[in-house]
Protein backbone atom coordinates (compact mmCIF):
# COMPACT_ATOMS: atom_id res chain seq x y z
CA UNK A 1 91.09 61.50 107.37
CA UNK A 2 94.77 60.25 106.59
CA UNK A 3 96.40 60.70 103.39
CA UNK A 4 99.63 59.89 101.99
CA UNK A 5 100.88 62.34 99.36
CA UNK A 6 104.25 63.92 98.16
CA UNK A 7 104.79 67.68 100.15
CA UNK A 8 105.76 68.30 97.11
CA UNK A 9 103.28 67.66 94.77
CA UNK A 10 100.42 69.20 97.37
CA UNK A 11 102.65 72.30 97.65
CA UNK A 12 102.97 72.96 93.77
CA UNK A 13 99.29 71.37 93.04
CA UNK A 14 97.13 73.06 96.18
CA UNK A 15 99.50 76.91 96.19
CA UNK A 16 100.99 77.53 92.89
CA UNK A 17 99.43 79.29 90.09
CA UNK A 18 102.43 78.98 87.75
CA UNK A 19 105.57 77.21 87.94
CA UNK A 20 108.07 79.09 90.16
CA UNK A 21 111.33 80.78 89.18
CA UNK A 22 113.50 79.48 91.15
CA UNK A 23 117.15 79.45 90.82
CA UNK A 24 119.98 75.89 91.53
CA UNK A 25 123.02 77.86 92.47
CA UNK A 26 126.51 75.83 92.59
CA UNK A 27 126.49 76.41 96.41
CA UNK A 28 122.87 74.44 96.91
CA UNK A 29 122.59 71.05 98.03
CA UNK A 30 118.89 70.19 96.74
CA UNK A 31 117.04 68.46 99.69
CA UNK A 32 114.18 65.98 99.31
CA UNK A 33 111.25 66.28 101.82
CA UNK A 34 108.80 63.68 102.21
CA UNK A 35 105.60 63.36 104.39
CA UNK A 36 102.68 62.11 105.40
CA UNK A 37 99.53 64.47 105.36
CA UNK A 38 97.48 63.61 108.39
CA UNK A 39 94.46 65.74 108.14
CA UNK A 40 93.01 68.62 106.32
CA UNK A 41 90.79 71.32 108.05
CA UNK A 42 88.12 73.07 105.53
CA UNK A 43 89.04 70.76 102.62
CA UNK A 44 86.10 71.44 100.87
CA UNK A 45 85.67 75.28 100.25
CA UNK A 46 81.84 74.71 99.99
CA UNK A 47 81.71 73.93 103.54
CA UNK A 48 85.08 74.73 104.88
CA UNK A 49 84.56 76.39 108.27
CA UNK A 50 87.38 78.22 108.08
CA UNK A 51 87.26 81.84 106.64
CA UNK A 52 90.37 83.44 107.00
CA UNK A 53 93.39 81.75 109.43
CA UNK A 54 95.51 84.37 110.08
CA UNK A 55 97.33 82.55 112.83
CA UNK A 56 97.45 79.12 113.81
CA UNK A 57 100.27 77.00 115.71
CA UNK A 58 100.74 73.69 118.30
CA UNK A 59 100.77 72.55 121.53
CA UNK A 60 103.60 69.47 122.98
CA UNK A 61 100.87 67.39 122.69
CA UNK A 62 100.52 67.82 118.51
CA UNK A 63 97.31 69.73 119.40
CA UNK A 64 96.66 72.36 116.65
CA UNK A 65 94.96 75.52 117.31
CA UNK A 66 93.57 77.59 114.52
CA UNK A 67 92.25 81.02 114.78
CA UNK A 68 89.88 82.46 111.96
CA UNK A 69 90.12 86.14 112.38
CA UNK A 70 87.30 87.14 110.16
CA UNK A 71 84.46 84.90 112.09
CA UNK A 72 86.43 85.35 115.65
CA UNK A 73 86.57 81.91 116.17
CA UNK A 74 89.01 80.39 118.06
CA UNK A 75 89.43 76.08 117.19
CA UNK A 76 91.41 73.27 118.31
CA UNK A 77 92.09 69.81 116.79
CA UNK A 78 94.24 66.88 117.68
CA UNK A 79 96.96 65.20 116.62
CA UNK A 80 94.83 62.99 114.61
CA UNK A 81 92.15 65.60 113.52
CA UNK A 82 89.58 64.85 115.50
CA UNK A 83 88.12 68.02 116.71
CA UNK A 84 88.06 68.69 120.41
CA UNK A 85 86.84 72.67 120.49
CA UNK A 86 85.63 75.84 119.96
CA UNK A 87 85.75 79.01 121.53
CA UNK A 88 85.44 82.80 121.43
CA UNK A 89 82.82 84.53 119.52
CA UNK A 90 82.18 88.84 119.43
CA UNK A 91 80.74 90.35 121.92
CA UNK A 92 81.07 92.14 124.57
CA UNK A 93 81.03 89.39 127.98
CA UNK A 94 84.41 87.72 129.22
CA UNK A 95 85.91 85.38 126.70
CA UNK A 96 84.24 86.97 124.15
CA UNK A 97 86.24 89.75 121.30
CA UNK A 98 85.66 92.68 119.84
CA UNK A 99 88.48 93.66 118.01
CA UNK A 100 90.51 90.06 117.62
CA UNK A 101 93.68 90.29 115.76
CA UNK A 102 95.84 87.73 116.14
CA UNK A 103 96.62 84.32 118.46
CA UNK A 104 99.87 82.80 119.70
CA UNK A 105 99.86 78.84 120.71
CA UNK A 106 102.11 78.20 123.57
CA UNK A 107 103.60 74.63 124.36
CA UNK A 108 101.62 74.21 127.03
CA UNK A 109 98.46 74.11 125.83
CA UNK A 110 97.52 77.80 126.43
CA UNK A 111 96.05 80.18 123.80
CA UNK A 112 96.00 84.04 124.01
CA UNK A 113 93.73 85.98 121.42
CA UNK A 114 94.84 89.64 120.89
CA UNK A 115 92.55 91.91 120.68
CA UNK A 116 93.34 95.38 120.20
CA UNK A 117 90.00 97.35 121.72
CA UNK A 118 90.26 95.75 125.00
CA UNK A 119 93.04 96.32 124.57
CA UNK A 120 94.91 92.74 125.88
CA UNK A 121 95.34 89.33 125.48
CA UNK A 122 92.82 87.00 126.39
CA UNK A 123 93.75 83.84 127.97
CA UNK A 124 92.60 80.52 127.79
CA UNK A 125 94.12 77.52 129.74
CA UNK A 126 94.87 73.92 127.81
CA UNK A 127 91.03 72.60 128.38
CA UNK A 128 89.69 75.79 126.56
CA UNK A 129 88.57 77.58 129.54
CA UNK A 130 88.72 81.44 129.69
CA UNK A 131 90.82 82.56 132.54
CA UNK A 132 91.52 86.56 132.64
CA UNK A 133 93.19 88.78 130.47
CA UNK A 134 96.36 90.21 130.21
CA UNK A 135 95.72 93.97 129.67
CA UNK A 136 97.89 96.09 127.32
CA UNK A 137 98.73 100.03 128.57
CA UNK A 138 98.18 101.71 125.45
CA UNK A 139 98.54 105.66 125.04
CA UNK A 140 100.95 105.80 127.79
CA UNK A 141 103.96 105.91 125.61
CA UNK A 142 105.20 102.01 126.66
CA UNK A 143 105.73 99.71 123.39
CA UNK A 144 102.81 97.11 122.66
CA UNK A 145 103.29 94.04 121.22
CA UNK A 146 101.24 93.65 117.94
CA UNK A 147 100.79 91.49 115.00
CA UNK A 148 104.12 90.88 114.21
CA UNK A 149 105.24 89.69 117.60
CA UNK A 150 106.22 86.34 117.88
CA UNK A 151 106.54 83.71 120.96
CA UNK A 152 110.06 83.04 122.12
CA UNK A 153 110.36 80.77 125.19
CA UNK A 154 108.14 82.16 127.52
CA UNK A 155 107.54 85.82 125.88
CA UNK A 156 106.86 87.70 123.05
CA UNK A 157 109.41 89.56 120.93
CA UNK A 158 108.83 92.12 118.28
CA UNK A 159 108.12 95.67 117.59
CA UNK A 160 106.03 98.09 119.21
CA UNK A 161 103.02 98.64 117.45
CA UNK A 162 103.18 102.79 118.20
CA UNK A 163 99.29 102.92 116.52
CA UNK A 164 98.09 101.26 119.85
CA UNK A 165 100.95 102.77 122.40
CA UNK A 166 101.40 106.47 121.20
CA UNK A 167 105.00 106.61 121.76
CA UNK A 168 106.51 109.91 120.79
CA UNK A 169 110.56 108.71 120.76
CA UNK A 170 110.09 107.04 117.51
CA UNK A 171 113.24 108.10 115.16
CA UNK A 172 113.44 106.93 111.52
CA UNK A 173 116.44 106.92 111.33
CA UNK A 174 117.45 104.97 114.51
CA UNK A 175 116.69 101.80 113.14
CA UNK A 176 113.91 99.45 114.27
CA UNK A 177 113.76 98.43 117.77
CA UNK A 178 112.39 95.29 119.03
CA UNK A 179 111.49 94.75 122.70
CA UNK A 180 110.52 91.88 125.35
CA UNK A 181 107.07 91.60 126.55
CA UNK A 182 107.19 89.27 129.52
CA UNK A 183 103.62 88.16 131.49
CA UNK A 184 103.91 89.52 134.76
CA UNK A 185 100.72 88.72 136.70
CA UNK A 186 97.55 89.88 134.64
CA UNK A 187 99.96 92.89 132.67
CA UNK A 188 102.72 92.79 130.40
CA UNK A 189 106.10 94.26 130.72
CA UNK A 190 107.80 95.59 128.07
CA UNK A 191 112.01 96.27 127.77
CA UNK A 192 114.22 97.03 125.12
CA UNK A 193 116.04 94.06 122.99
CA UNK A 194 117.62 94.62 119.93
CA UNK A 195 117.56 97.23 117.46
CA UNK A 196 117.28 95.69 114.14
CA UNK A 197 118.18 97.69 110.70
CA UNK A 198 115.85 100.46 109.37
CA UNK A 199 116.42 102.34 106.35
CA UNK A 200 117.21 106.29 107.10
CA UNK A 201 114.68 109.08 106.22
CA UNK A 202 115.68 109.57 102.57
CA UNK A 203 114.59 105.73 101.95
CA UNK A 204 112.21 104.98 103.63
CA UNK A 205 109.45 105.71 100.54
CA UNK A 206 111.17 102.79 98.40
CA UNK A 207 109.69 99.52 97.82
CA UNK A 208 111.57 96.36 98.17
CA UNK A 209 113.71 97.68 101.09
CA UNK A 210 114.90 94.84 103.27
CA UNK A 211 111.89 94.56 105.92
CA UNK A 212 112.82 92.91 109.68
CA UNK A 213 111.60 89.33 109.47
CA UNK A 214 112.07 87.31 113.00
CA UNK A 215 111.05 84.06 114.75
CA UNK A 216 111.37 82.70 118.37
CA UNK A 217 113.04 79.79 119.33
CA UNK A 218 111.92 77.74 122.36
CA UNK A 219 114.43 78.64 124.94
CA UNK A 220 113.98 82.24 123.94
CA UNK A 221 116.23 83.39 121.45
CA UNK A 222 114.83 84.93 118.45
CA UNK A 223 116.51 84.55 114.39
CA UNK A 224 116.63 88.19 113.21
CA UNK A 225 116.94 89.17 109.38
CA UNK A 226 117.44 92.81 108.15
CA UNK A 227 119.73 92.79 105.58
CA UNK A 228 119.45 92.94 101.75
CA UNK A 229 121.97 89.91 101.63
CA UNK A 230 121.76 86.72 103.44
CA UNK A 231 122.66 87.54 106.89
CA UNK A 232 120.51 85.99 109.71
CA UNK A 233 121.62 87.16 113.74
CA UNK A 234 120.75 84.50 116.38
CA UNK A 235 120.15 86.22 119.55
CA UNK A 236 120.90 85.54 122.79
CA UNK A 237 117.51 85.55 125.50
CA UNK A 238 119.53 89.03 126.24
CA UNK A 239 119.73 90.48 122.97
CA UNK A 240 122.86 89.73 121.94
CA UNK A 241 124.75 88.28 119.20
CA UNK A 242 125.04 84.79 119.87
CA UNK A 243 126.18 83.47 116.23
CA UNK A 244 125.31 85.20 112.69
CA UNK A 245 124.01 82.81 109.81
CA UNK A 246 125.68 83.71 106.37
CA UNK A 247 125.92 82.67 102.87
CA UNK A 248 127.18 83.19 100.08
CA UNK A 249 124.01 84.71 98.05
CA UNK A 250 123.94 88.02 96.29
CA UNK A 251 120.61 90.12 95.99
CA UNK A 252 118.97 89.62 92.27
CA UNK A 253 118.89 93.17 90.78
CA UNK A 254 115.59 94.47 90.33
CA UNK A 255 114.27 94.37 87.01
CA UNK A 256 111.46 95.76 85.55
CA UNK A 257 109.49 92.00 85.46
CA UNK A 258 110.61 92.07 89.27
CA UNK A 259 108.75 95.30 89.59
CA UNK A 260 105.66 94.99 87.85
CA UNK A 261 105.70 91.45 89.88
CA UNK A 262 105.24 93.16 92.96
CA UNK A 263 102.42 95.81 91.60
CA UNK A 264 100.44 92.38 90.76
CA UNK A 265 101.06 91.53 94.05
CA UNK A 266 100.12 94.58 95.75
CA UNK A 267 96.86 94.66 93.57
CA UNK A 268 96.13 91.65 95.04
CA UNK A 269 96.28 92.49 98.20
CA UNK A 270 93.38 94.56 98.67
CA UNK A 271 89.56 95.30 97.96
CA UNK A 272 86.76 97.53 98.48
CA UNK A 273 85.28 94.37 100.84
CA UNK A 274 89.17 94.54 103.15
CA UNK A 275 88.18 98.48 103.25
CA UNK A 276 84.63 97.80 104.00
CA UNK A 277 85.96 95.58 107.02
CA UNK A 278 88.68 97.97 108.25
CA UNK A 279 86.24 101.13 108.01
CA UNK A 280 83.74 98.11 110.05
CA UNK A 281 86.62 97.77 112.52
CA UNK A 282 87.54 101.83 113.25
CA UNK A 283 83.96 102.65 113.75
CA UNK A 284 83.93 99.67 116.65
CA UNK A 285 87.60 100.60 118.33
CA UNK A 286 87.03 104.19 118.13
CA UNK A 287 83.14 104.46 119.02
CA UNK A 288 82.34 106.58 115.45
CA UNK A 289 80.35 106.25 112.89
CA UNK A 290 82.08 106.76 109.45
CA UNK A 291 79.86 107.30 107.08
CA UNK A 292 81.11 109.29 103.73
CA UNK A 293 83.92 106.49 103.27
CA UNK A 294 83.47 104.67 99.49
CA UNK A 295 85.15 101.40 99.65
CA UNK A 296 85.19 101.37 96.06
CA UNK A 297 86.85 104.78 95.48
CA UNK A 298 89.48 103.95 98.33
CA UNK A 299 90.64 101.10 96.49
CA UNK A 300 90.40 102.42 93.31
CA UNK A 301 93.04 105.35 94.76
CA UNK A 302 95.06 102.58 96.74
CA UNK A 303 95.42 100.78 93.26
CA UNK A 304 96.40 103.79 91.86
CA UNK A 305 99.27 104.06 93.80
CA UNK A 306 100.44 101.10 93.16
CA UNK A 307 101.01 101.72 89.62
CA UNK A 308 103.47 104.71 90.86
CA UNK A 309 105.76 103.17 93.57
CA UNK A 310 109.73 103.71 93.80
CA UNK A 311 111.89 101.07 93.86
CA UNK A 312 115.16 99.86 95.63
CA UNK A 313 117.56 98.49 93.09
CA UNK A 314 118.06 94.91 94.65
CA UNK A 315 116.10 92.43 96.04
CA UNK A 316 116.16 91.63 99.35
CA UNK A 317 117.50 87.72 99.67
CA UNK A 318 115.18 86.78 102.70
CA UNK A 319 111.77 86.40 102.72
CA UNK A 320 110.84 84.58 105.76
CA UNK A 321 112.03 82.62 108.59
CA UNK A 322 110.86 79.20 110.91
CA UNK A 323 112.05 77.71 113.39
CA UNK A 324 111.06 74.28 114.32
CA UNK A 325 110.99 72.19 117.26
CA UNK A 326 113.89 70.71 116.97
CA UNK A 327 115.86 74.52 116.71
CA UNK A 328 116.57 74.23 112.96
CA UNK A 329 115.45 77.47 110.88
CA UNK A 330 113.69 77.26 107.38
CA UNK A 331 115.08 80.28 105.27
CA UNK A 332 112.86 81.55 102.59
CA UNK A 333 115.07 82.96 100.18
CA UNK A 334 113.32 85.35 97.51
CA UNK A 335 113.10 84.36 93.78
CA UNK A 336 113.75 86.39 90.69
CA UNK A 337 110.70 88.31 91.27
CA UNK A 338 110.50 89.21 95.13
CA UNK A 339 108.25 86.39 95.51
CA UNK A 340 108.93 83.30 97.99
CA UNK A 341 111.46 81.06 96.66
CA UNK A 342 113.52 78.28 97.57
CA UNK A 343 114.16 77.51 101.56
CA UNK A 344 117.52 76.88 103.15
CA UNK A 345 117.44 74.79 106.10
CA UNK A 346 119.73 75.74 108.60
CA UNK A 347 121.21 74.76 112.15
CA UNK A 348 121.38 77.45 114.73
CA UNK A 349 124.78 77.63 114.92
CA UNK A 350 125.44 78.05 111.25
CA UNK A 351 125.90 74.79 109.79
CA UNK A 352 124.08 74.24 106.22
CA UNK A 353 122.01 71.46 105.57
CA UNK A 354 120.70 72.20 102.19
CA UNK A 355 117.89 73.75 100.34
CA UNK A 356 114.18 72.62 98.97
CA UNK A 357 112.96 73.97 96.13
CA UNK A 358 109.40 74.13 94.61
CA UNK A 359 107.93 73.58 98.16
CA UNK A 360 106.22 76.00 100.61
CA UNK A 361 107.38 76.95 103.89
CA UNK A 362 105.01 75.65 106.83
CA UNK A 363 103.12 78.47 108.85
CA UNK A 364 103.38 76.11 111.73
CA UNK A 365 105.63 73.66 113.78
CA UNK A 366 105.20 71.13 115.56
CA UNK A 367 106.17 68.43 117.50
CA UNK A 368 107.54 65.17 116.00
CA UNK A 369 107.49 66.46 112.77
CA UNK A 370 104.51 68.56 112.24
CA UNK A 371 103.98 70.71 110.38
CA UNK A 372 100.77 73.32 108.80
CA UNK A 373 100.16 74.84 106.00
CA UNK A 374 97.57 77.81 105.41
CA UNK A 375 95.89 76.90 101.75
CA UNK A 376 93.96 79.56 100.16
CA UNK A 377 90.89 78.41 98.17
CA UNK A 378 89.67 80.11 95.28
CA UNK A 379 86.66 81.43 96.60
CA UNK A 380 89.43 82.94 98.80
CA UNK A 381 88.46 80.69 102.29
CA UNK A 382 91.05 79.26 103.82
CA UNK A 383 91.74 75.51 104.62
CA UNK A 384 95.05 73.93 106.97
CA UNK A 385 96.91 71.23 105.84
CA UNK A 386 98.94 69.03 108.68
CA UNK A 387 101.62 66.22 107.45
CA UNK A 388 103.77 64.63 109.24
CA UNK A 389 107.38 65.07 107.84
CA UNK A 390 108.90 61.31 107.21
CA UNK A 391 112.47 62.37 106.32
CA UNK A 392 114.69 64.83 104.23
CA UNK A 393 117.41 63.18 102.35
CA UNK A 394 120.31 64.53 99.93
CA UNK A 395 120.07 63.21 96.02
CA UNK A 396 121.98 60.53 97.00
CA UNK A 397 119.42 59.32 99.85
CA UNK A 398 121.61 60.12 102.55
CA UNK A 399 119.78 61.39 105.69
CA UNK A 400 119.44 64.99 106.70
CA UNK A 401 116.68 65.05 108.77
């Protein structure tokens, strides 16, 4: 299939319920991004075959790989959408998952699934074939990488995910450390790398704190954000401060539209059928049966809580960060309301190039100018759009890109 349509008109057509409130401040130089969509994956949601894409990302060769976390299905199309496989399924034989949580593309062509009651990484080379696993030492007290790792160069950065490793030297109010986890034969070694802001004990209840939002570049440095301005640290493959990316940009202050914003958002976030699945996926890791647990009255309580959260008094100004191929880093700044807003685009080294608004930040990169977005349906499945990004010009038509 190959379309030709605005990014922007898909973004604010296919993701947005309402129009967004986002702000033109005298420091923005509004951007213009246009592209060509080359394929859609589960356009229809009748008979999408995609579920729920939690993580998805491409290969050198503009291959993308999609993984639905929710059927455990692993898939891979090309550059032109054609599809070339499928892999993975549950069970309990090589290659296949129990507990799959997350996947991470790598340049080459390789895909690693983690799944978290192995507990490892399972490997597959660029043809699809299962080749080992990389196992994870959990309980002994060593950081595991989780979730919220992400692939820099050859590695993965991020925090430890202390559910799966039982560390014991945790410390609120230390701030939130973020470690290496290099491949070393079929095992994973972790070391310290940076330790990124936390909030201290006495705020660590609030809602709307700054949170640690990262992403890897290809040679191995990693964009770190913790602060509840605009402040973005490049780091070095070490760990250190290689260049910090700042404007101008104060924190809205949070307001009480702000805050009931973020209730909405929290409400819909959850339900009995995600506590159904997560009671599903306990019972499995742990070997239990847990059967007095009422999905229904969970979230009913979880809801509950929601309507009595404490509140920071600002709003953090970044939401999210990219990086894409080319090392340039797509800054999701927050709008009015806590909710994704406009997106700086920015070199490594500092230099501005200017801002899009009413668009969506892609939840992929690739090569040449690809780029994926994850589009919820309303029946809530899940379909990927991939464009092609043409160019990004100033109002005046000059070339950014």
């Amino acid at each position: 299939m190959n379309r030709s349509l605005s990014l922007f008109a898909f973004v604010v057509i296919a993701s947005c319920d309402e129009p967004r409130q986002e702000v033109l401040l005298e420091e923005d130089l509004a951007l213009a991004l246009a592209a060509d969509t080359v394929f859609i994956v589960g356009e229809s949601p009748v008979d999408s075959m995609l579920t729920q894409v939690n993580s998805l990302g491409f290969d050198q060769l503009g291959n993308l790989h999609l993984y639905d976390s929710e059927q455990a299905r692993l898939t891979t199309w090309n550059s032109e959408g054609r599809f070339v496989r499928e892999v993975g399924r549950r069970g309990e034989g090589p290659g296949e998952f129990r507990l799959p949580r997350h996947s991470y593309a790598f340049p080459d062509g390789r895909v690693m699934v983690l799944d978290i009651a192995v507990p490892g990484l399972w490997v597959f080379n660029p043809d699809g074939r299962y080749t080992g696993t990389v196992r994870l030492s959990t309980g002994g007290g060593r950081p595991v990488p989780g979730q919220q790792s992400v692939l820099a160069g050859d590695r993965l950065v991020g925090v430890d995910d202390y559910w799966m490793s039982r560390r014991q030297d945790r410390e609120d109010n230390k701030g939130v450390p973020l470690f290496t986890y290099a491949f070393v034969a079929d095992s994973i070694e972790s070391a310290p790398y940076y330790t990124a802001w936390g909030p201290p004990p006495s705020q660590s209840g609030l809602t709307m704190l700054p949170r640690v939002r990262i992403a890897g570049f290809s040679d191995g440095r990693v964009a770190v954000a913790d602060s509840v301005g605009y402040r973005i640290k490049v780091l070095s493959r070490d760990g250190e401060v290689a260049n910090v990316v700042e404007r101008a940009i104060k924190p809205f202050p949070l307001t009480e539209i702000a805050m009931e914003a973020e209730r909405e958002r929290r409400r819909g976030g959850t339900s009995a059928r995600q506590v159904r699945n997560a009671v599903k996926d306990i019972e499995t890791l742990l070997g239990v049966s847990i059967p007095d647990v009422n999905p229904e009255k969970v979230n009913e309580e979880f809801l509950a809580g929601v309507e009595n959260l404490s509140f920071a008094s600002e709003v953090p100004v970044v939401r999210g960060i990219g990086v894409d191929w080319a090392g340039r880093m797509w800054i999701t700044r927050s709008d009015v309301t806590g909710a994704d807003g406009p997106i700086d685009l920015m070199e490594a080294d500092g230099r501005y190039v200017g801002t899009l608004f009413n668009s969506q930040r892609p939840d992929a990169f690739g090569p040449g100018g690809l780029v994926a977005y994850i589009i919820e349906h309303e029946l809530g499945t899940h379909a990927v759009v991939v464009a092609r990004v043409t160019s990004i010009t100033t109002s005046d038509r000059r070339e950014s890109k």
